[in-house]
Protein backbone atom coordinates (compact mmCIF):
# COMPACT_ATOMS: atom_id res chain seq x y z
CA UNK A 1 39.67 8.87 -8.43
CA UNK A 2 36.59 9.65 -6.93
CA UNK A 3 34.65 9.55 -10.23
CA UNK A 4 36.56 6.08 -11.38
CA UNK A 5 35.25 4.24 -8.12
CA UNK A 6 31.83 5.11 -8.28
CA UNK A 7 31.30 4.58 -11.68
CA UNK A 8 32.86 0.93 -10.68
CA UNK A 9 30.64 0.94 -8.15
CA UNK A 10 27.34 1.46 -10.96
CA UNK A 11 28.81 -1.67 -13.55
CA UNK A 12 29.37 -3.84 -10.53
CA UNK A 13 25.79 -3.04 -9.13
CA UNK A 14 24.31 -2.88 -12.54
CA UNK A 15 25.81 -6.50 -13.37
CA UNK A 16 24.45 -8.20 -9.84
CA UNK A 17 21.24 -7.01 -10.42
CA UNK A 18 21.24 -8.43 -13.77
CA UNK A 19 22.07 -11.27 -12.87
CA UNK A 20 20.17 -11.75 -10.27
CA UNK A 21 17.17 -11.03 -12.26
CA UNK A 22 17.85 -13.97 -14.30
CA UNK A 23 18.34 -16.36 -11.30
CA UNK A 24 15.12 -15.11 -9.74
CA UNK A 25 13.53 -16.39 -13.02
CA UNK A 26 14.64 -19.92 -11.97
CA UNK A 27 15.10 -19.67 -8.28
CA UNK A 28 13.00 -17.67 -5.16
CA UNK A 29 14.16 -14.83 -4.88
CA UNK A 30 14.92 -15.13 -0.84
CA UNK A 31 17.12 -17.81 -1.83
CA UNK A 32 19.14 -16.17 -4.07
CA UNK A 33 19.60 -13.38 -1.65
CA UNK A 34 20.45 -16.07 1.18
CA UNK A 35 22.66 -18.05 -0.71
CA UNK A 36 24.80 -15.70 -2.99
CA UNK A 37 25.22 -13.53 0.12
CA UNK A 38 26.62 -16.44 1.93
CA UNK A 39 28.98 -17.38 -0.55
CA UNK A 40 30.33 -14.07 -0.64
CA UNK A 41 30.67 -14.38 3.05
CA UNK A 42 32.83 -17.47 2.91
CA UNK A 43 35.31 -15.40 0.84
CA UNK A 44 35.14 -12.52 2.72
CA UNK A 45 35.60 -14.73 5.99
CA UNK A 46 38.87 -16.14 4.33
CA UNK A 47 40.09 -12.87 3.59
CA UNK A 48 39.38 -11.60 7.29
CA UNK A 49 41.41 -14.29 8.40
CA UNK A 50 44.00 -14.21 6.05
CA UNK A 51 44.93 -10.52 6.63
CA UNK A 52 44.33 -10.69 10.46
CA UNK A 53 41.42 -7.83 9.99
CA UNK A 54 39.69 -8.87 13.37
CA UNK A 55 41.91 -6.38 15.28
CA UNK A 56 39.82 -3.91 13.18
CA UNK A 57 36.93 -4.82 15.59
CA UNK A 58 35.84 -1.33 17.28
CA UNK A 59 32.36 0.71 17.37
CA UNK A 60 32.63 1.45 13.72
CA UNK A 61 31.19 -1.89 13.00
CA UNK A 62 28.03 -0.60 14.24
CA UNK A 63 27.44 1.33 10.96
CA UNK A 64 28.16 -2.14 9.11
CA UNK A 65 25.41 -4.03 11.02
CA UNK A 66 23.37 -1.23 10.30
CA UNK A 67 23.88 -1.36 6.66
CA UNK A 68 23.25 -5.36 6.90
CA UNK A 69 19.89 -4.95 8.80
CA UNK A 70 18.74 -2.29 6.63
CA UNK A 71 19.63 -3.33 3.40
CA UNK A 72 18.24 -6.62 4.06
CA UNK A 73 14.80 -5.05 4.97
CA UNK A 74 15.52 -2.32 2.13
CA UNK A 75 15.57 -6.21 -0.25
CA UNK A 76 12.78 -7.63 0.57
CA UNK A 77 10.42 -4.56 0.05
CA UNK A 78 12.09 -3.84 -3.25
CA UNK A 79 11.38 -7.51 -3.97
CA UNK A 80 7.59 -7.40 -2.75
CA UNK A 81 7.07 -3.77 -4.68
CA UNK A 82 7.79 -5.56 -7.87
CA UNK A 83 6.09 -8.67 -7.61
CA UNK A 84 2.85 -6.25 -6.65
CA UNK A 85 3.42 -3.57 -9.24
CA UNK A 86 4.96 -2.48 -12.28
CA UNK A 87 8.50 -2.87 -12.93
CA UNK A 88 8.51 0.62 -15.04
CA UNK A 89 7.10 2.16 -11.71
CA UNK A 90 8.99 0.36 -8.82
CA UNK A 91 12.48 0.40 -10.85
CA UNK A 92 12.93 4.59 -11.25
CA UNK A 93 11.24 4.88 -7.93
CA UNK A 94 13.91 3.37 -6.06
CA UNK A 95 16.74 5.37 -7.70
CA UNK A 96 15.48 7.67 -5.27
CA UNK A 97 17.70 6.30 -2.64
CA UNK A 98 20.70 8.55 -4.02
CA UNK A 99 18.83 11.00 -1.88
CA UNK A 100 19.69 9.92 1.19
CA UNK A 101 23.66 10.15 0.93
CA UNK A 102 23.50 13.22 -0.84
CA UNK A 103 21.35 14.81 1.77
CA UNK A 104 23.22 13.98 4.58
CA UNK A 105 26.26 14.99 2.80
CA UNK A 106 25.06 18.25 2.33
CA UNK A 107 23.95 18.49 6.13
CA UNK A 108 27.50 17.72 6.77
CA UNK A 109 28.41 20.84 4.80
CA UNK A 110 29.57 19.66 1.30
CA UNK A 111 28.47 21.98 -1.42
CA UNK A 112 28.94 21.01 -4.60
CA UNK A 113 29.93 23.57 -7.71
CA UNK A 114 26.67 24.86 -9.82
CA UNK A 115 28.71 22.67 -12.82
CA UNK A 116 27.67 19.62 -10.27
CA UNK A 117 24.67 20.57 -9.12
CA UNK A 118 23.57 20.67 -12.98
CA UNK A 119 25.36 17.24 -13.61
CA UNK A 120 23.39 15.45 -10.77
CA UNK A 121 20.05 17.05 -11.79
CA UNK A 122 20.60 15.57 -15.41
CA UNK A 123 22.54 12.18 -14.13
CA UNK A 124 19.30 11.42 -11.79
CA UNK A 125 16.93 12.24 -14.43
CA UNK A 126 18.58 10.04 -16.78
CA UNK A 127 18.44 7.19 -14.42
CA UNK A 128 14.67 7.50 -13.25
CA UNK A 129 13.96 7.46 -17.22
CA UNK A 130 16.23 4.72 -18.20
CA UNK A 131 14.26 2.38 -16.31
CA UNK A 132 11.52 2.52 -18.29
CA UNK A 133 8.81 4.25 -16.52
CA UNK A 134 5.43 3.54 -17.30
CA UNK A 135 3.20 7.06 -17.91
CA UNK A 136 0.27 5.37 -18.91
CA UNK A 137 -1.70 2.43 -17.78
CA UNK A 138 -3.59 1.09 -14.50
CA UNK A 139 -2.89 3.29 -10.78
CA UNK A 140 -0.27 1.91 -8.71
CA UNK A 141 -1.56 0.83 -5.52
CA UNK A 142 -0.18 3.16 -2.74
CA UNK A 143 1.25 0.18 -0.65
CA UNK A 144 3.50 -0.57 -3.54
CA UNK A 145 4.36 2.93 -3.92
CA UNK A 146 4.93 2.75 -0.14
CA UNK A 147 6.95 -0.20 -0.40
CA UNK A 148 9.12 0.99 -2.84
CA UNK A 149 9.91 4.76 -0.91
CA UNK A 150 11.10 2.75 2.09
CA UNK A 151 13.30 -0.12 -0.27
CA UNK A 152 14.79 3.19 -1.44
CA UNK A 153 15.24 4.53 1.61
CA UNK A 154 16.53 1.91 2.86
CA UNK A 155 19.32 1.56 0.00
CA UNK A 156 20.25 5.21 0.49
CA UNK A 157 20.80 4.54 4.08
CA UNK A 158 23.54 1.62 3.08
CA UNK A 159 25.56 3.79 1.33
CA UNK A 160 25.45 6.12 4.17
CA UNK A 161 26.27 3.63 6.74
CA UNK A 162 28.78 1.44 4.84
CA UNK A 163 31.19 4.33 3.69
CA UNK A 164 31.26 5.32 7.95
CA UNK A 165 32.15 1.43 8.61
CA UNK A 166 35.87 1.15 8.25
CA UNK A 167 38.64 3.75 7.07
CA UNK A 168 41.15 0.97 6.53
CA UNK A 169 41.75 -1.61 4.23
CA UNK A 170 41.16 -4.68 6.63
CA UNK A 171 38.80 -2.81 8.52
CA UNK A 172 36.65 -2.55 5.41
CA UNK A 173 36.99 -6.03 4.68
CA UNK A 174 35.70 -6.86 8.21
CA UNK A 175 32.96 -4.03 7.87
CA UNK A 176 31.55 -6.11 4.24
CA UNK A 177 31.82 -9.50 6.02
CA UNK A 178 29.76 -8.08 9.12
CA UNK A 179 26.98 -6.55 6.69
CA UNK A 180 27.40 -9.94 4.87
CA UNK A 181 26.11 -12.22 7.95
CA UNK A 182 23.57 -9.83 8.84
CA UNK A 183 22.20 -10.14 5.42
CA UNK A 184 21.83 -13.85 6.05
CA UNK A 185 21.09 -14.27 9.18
CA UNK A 186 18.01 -11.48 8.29
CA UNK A 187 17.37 -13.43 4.93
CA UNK A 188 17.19 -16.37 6.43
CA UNK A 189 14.83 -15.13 8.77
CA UNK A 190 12.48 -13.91 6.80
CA UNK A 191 13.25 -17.38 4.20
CA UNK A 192 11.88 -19.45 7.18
CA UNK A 193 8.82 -17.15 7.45
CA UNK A 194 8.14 -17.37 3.98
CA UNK A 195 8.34 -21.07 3.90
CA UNK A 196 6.29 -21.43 6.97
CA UNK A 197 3.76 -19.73 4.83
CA UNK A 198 3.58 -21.78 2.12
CA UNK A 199 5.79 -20.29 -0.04
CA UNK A 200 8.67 -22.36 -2.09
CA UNK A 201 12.63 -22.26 -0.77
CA UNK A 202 13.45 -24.76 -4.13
CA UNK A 203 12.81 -24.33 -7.26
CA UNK A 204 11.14 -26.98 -9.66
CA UNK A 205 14.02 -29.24 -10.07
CA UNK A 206 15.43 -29.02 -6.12
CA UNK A 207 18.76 -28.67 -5.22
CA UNK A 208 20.32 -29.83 -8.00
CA UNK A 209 19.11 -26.55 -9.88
CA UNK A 210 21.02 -24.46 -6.84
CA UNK A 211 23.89 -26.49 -7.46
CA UNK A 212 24.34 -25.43 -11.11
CA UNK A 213 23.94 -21.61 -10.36
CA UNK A 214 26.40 -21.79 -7.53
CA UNK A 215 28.83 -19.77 -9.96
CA UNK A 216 25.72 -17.49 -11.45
CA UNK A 217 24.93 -16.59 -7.38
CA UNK A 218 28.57 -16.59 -5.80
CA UNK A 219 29.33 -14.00 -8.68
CA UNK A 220 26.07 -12.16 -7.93
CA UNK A 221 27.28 -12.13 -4.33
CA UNK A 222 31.17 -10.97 -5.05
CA UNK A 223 29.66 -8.58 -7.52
CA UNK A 224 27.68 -6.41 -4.94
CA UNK A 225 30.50 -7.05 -2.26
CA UNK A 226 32.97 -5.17 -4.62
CA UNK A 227 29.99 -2.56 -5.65
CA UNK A 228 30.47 -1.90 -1.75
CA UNK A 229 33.82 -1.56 -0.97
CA UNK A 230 34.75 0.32 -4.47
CA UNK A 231 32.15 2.73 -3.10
CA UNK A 232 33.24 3.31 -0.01
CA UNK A 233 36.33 4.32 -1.58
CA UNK A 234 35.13 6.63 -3.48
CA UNK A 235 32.95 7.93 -0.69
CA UNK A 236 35.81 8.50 1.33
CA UNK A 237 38.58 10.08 -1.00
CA UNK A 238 36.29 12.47 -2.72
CA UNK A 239 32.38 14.50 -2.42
CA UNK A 240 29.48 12.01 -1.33
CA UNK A 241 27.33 14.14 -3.76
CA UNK A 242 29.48 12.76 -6.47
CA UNK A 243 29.79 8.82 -5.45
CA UNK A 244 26.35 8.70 -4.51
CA UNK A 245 24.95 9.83 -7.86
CA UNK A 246 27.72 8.53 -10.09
CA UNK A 247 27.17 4.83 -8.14
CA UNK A 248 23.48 5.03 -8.69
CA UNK A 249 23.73 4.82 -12.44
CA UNK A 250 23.15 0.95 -12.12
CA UNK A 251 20.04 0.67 -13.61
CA UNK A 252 21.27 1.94 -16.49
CA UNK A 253 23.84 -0.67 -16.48
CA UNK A 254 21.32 -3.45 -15.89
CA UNK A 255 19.36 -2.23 -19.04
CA UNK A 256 22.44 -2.21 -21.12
CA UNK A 257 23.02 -5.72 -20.15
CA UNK A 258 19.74 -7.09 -20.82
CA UNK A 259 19.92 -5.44 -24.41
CA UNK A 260 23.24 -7.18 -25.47
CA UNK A 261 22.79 -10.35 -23.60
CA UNK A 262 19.49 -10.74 -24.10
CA UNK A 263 18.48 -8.63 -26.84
CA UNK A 264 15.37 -7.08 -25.01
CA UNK A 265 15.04 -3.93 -27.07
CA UNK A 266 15.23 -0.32 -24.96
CA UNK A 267 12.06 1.76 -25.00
CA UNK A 268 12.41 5.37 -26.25
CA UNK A 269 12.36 7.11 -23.10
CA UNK A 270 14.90 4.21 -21.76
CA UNK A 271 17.54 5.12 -24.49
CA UNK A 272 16.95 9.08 -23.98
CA UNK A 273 17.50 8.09 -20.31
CA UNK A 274 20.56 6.56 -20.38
CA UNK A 275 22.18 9.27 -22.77
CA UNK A 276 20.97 12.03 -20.23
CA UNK A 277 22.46 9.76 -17.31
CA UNK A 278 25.90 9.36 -18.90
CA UNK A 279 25.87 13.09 -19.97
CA UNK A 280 25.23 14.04 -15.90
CA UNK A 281 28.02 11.40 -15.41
CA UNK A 282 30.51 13.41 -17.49
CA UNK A 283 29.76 16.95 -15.82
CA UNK A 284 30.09 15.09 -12.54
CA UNK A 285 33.03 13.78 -13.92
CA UNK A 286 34.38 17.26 -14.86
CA UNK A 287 33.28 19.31 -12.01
């Protein structure tokens, strides 16, 4: 079960960041943060009422507006790290966040088999190399390296956070829609600031471009809600060593989809990646 719901948790992660690579190729990227969020907090809200989940309302939430300050932050740096460096570089880097559940899982005394162990050496491996990383060309600067280490960070810490938020059904549902309006209110916040400088909320074309992509962005935004919740399940009902590195093979998702949909064609190391990431997948899976 365990295995089933993280590996959920990696297409549905894998297919929002796809797509919201494409958007940002049309729209600013702070607006497609703002706005599919918010449409997938206008379903979420529905559902909260619907099922009566506000009498889930008790100091667990904490860890959900936790996981929507920090994974808001944990955004935008990601976002700045690869507008001022190297996809190749930024990308793998930030798979790095897989450390952060995993550690504190083992601080909490988990220990996985040596059958594990070997399958989330391998699986994380896989994943760094699958996005593509660059080993030759111009230095990185060390401010997007630094950028990128505290996106990853900050990543690792919302999977942390958002599998202690609920341990109900409802309650989850009002833990996602609490992360969800922090991640707006926090995107919009930093939206205004970026406008205030000069920079662009519309795209070339106005609203009427944000109009069309309503679907593109309110999937985007259901997309990484479910990513969430499916791994919170899987968080709960099995190891965290397991979910966190079986949920982290996104990127390898994301490359997957760009080569069918858009027929970008995988580098070598990106195709030995993914096989090594799948292969850690299935001892995972087995152990």
């Amino acid at each position: 079960m365990t295995a089933a719901f993280a590996l959920a948790t990696s297409l549905l992660w894998g297919l929002a960041d796809f797509g919201g690579g494409l958007l940002t190729r049309r729209i600013p990227a702070l607006t497609v943060v703002v706005v599919s969020q918010g449409a997938a907090a206008l379903v979420l809200g529905t559902i909260v009422v619907a099922t009566g989940a506000w009498s889930e309302i008790g100091p667990r939430l904490w860890f959900a507006v936790g996981a929507g300050v920090v994974g808001t932050i944990a955004m935008l740096c990601f976002y700045q790290a690869l507008a001022r460096g190297p996809m190749g570089v930024v990308s793998p880097l930030a798979t790095l966040a897989v450390g952060v559940p995993v550690g504190v899982a083992l601080l909490l005394g988990e220990r996985p088999a040596v059958l594990q162990v070997a399958g989330i050496t391998i699986a994380v491996a896989g994943v760094m190399l699958a996005g593509g990383p660059h080993l030759r060309g111009a230095p990185v600067q060390r401010r997007t390296i630094l950028l990128t280490l505290v996106a990853a960070a900050g990543f690792g810490a919302v999977m942390a956070l958002i599998a202690e938020a609920s341990t109900t059904a409802t309650g989850l549902f009002l833990a996602l829609f609490v992360q969800r309006l922090l991640n707006i209110g926090v995107g919009g916040v930093a939206l205004y600031v970026a406008v205030r400088r000069g920079s662009a909320a519309l795209p070339t074309g106005g609203t009427s471009v944000i109009r069309r992509a309503i679907p593109a962005l309110t999937f985007v935004g259901l997309a990484d809600v479910a990513a969430n919740a499916t791994y919170v399940v899987a968080a709960q009902h099995g190891p965290v060593t397991v979910a966190a590195v079986l949920a982290s093979l996104y990127p390898v998702v994301t490359a997957l989809a760009a080569r069918g949909l858009l027929d970008e064609r995988l580098r070598i190391v990106q195709t030995v990646g993914a096989g090594l990431a799948l292969s850690g997948s299935m001892l995972l899976a087995a152990g």
